[in-house]
PDB file of N, CA and C in Angstrom:
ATOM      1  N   UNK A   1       2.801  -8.809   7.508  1.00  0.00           N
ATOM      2  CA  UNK A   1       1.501  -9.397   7.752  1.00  0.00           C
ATOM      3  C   UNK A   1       1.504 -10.838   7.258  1.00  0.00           C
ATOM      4  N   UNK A   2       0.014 -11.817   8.134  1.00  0.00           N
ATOM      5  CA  UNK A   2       0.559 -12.571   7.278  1.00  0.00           C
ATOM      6  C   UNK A   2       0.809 -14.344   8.399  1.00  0.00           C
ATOM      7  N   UNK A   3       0.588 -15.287   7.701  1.00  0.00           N
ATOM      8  CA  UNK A   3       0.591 -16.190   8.977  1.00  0.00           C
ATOM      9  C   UNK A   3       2.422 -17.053   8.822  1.00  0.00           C
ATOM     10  N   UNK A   4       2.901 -16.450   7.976  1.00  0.00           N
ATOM     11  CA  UNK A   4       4.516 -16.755   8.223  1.00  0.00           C
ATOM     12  C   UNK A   4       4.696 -18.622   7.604  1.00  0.00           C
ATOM     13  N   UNK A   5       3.394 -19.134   6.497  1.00  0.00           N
ATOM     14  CA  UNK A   5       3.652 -20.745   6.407  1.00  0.00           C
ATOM     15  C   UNK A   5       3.603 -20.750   5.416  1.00  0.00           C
ATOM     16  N   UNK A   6       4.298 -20.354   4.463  1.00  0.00           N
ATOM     17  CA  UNK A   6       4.379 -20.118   3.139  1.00  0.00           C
ATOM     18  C   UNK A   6       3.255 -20.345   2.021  1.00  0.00           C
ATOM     19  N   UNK A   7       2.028 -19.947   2.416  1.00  0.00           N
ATOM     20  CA  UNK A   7       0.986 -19.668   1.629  1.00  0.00           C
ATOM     21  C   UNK A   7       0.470 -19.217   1.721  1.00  0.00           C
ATOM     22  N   UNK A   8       0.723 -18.077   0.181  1.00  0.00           N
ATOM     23  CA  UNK A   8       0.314 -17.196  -0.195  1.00  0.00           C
ATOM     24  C   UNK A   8      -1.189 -16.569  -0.160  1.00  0.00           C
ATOM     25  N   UNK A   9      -2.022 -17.830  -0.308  1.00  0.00           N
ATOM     26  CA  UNK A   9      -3.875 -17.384   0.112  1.00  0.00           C
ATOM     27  C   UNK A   9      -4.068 -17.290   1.200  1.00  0.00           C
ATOM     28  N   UNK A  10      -3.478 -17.527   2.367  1.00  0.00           N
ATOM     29  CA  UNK A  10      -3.859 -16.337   3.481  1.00  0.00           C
ATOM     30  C   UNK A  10      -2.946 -15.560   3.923  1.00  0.00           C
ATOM     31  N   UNK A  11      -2.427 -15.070   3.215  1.00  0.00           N
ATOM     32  CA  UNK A  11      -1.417 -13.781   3.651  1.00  0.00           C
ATOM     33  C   UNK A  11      -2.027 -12.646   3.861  1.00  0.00           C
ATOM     34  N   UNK A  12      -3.703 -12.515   3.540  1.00  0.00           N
ATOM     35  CA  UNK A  12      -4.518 -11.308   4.381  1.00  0.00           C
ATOM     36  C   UNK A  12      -4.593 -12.073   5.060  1.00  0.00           C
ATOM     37  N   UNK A  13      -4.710 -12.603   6.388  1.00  0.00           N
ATOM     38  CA  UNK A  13      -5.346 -12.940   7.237  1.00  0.00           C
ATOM     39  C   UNK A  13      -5.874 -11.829   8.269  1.00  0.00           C
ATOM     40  N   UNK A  14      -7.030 -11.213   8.396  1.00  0.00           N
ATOM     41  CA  UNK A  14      -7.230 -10.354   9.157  1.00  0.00           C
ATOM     42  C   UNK A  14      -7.192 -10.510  10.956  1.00  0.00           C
ATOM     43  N   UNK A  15      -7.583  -9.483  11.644  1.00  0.00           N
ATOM     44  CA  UNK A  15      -7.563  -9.776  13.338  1.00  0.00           C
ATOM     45  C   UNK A  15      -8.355 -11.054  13.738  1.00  0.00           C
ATOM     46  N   UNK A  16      -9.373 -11.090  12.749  1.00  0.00           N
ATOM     47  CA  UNK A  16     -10.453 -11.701  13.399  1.00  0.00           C
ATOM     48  C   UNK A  16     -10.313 -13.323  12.473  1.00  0.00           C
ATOM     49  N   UNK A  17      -9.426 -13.498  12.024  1.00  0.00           N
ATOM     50  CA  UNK A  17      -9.282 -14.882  11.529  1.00  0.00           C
ATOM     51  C   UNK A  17      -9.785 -14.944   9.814  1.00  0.00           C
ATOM     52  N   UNK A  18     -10.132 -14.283   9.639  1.00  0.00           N
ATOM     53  CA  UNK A  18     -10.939 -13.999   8.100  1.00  0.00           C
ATOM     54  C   UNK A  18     -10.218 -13.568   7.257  1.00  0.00           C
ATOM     55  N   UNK A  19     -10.219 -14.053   5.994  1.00  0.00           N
ATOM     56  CA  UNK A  19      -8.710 -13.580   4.782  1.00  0.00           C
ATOM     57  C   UNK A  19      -9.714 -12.893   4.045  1.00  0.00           C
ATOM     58  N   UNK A  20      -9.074 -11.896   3.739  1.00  0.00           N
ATOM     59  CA  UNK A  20      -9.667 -11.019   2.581  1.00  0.00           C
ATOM     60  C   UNK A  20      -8.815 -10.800   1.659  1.00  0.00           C
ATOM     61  N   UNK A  21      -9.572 -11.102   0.025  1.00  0.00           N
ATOM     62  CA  UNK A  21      -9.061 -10.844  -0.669  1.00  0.00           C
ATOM     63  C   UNK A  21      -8.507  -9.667  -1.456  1.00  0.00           C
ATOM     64  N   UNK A  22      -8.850  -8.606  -1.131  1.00  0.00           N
ATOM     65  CA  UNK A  22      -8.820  -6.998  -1.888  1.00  0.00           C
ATOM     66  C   UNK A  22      -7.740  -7.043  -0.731  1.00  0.00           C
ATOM     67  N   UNK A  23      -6.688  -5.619  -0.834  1.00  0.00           N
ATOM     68  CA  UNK A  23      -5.992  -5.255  -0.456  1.00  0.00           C
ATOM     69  C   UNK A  23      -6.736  -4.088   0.329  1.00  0.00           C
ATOM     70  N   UNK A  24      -7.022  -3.446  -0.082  1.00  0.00           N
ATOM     71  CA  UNK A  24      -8.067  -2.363   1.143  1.00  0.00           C
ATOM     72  C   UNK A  24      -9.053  -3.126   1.759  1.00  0.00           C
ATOM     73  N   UNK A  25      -9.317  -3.976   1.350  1.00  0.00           N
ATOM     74  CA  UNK A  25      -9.861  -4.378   2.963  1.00  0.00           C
ATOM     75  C   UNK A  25      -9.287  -4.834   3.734  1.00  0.00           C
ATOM     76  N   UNK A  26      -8.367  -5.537   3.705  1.00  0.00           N
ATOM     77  CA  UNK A  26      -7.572  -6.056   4.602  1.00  0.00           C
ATOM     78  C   UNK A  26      -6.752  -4.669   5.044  1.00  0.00           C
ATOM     79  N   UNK A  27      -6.248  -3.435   4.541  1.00  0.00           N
ATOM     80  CA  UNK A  27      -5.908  -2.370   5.677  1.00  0.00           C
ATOM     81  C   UNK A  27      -7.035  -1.928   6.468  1.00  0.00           C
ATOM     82  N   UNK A  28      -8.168  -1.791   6.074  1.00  0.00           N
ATOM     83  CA  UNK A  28      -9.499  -1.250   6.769  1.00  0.00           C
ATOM     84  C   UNK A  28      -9.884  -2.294   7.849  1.00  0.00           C
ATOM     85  N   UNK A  29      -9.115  -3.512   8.233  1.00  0.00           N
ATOM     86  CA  UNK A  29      -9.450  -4.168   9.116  1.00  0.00           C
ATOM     87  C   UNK A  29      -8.615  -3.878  10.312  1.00  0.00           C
ATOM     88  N   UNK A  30      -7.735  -3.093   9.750  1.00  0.00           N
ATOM     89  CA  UNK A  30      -6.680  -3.076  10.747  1.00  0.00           C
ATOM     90  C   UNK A  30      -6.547  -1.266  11.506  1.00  0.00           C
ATOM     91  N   UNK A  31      -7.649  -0.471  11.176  1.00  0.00           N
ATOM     92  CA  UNK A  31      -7.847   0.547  11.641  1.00  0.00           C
ATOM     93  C   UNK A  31      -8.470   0.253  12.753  1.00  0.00           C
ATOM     94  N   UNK A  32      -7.834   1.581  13.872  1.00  0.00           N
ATOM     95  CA  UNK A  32      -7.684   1.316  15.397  1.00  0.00           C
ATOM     96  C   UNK A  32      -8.644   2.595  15.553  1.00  0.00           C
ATOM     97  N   UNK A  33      -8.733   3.463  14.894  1.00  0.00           N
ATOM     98  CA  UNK A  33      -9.460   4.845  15.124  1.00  0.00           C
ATOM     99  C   UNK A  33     -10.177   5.362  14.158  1.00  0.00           C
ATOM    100  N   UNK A  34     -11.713   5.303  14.582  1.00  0.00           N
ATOM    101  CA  UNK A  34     -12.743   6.262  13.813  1.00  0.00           C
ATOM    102  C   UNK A  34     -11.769   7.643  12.966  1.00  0.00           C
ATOM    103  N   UNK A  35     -11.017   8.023  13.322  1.00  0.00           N
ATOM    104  CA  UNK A  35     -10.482   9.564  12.872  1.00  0.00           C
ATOM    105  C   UNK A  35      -9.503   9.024  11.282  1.00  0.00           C
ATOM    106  N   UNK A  36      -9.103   7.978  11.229  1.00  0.00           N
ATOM    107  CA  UNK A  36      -8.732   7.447  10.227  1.00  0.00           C
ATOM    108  C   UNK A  36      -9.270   7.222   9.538  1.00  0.00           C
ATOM    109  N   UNK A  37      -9.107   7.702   8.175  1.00  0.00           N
ATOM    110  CA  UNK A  37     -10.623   7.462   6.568  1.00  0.00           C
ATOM    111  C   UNK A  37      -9.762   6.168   6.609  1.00  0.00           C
ATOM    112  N   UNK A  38     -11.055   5.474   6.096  1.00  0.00           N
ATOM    113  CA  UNK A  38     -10.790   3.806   5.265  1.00  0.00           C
ATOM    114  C   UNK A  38     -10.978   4.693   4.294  1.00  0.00           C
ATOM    115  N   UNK A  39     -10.275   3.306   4.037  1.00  0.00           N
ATOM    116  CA  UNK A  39      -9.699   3.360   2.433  1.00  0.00           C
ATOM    117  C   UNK A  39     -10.555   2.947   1.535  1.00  0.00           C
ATOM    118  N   UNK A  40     -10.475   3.335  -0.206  1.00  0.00           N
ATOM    119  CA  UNK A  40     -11.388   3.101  -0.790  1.00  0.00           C
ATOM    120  C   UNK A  40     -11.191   1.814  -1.570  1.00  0.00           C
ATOM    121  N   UNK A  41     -12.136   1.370  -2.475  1.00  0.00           N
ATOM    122  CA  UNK A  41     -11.607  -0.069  -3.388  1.00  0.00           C
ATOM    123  C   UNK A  41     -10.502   0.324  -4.451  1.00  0.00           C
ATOM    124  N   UNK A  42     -10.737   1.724  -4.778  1.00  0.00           N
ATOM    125  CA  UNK A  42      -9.392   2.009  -5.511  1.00  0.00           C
ATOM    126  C   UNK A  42      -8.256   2.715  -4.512  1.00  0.00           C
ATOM    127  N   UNK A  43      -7.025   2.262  -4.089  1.00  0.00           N
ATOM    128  CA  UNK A  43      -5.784   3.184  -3.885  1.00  0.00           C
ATOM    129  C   UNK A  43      -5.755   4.411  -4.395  1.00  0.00           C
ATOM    130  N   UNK A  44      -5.475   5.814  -3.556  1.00  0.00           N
ATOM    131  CA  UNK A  44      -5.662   7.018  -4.260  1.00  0.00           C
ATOM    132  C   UNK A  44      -3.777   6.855  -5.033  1.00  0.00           C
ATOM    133  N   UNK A  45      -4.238   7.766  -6.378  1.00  0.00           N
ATOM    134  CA  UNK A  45      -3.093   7.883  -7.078  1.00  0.00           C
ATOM    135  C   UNK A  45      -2.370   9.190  -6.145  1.00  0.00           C
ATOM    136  N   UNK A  46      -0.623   8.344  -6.550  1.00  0.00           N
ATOM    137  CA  UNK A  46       0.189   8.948  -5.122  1.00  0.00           C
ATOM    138  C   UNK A  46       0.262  10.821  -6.212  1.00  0.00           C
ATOM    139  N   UNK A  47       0.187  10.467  -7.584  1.00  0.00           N
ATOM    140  CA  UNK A  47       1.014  11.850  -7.848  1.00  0.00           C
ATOM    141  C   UNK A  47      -0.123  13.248  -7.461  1.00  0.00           C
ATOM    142  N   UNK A  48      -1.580  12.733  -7.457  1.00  0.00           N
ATOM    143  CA  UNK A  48      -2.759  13.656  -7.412  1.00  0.00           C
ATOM    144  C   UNK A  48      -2.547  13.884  -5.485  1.00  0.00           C
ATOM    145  N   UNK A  49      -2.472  13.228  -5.242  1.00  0.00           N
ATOM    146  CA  UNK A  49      -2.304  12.923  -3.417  1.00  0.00           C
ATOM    147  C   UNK A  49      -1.296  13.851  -2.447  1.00  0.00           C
ATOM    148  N   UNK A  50       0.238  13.543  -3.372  1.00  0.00           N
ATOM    149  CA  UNK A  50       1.633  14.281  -2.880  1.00  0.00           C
ATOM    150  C   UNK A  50       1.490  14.966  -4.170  1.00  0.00           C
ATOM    151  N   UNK A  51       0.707  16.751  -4.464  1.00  0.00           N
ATOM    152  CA  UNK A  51       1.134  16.874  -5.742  1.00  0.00           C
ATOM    153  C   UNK A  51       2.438  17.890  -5.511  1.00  0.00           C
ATOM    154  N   UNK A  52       2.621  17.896  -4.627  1.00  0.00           N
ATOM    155  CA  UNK A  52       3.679  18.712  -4.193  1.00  0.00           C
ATOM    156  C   UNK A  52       4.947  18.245  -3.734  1.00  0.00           C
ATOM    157  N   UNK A  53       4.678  16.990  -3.833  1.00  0.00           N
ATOM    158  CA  UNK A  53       6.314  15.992  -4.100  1.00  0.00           C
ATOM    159  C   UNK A  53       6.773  15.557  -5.713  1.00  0.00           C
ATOM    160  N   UNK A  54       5.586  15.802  -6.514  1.00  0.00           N
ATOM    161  CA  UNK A  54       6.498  15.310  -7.837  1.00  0.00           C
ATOM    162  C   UNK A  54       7.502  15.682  -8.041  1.00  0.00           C
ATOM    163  N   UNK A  55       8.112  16.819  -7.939  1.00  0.00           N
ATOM    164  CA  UNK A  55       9.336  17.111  -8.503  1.00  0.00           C
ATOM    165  C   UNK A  55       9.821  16.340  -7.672  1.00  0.00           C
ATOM    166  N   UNK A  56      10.308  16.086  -6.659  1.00  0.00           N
ATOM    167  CA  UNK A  56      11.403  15.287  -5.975  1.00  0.00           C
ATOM    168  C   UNK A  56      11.305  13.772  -6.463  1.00  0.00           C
ATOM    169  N   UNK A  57       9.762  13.476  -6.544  1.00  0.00           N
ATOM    170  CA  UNK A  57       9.834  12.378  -7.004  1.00  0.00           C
ATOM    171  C   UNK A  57      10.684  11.786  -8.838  1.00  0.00           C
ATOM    172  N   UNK A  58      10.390  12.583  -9.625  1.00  0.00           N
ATOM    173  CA  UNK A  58      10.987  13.043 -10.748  1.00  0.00           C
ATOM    174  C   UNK A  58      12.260  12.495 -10.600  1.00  0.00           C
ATOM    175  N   UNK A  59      12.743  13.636  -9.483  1.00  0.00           N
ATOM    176  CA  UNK A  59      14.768  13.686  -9.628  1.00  0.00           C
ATOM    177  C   UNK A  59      15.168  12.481  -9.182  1.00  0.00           C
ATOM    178  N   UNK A  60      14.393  11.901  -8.052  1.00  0.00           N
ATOM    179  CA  UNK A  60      14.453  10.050  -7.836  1.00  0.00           C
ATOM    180  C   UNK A  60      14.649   8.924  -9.078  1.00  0.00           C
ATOM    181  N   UNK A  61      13.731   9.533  -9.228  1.00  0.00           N
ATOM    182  CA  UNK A  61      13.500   8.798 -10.435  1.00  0.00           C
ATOM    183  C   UNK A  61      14.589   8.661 -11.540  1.00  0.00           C
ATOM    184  N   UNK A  62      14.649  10.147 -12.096  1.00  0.00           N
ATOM    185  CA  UNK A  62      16.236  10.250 -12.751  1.00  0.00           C
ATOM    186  C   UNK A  62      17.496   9.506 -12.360  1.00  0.00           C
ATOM    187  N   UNK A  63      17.518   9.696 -11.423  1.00  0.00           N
ATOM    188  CA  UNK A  63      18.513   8.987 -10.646  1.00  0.00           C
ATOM    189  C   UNK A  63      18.601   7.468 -10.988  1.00  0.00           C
ATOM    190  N   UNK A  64      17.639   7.236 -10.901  1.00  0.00           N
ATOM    191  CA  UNK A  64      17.148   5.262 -11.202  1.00  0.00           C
ATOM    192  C   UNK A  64      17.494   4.968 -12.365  1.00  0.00           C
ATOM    193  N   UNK A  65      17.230   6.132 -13.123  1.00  0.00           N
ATOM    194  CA  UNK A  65      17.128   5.697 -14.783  1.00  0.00           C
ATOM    195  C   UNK A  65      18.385   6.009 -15.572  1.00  0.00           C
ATOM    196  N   UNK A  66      19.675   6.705 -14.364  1.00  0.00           N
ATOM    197  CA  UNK A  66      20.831   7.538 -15.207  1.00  0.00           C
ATOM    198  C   UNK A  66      21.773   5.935 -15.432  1.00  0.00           C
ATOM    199  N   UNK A  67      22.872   5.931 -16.401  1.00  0.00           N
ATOM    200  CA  UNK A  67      23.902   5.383 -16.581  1.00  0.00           C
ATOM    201  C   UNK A  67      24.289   4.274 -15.264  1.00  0.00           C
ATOM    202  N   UNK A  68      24.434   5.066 -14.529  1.00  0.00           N
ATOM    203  CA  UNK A  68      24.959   4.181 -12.979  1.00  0.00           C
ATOM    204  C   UNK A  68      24.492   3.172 -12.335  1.00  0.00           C
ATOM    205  N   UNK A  69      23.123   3.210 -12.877  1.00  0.00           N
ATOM    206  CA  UNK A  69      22.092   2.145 -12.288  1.00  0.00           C
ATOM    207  C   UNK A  69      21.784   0.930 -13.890  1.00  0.00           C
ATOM    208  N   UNK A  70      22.161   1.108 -14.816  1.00  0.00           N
ATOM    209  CA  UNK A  70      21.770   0.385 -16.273  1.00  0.00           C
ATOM    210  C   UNK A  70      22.608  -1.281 -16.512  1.00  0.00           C
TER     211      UNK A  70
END
């Protein structure tokens, strides 16, 4: 995203020419379909969201943090 001229204050630039500063609004500008929830002013937390990926997320993680990567 983004007008590609190396500055950073309008890198929301929305459809309609308008920069927004929050990060959810600028995705909520870019919804194409009523059936899609906008988003809120807070990002939902990913671990309450996927709670049924933590463990994988975990062993990722391990992975990041073992010897091999230090």
């Amino acid at each position: 995203c983004g007008t590609y001229n190396w500055d950073q204050r309008d890198e929301f630039t929305t459809p309609a020419g308008d920069v927004e500063t929050i990060v959810t609004a600028f995705a909520n500008k870019y919804r194409v379909s009523g059936d899609c929830p906008a988003m809120g002013t807070i990002p939902p937390e990913p671990c309450d969201t996927f709670a049924g990926r933590r463990e994988l997320a975990e062993a990722a993680c391990a992975i990041l943090h073992s010897p091999a990567f230090q």
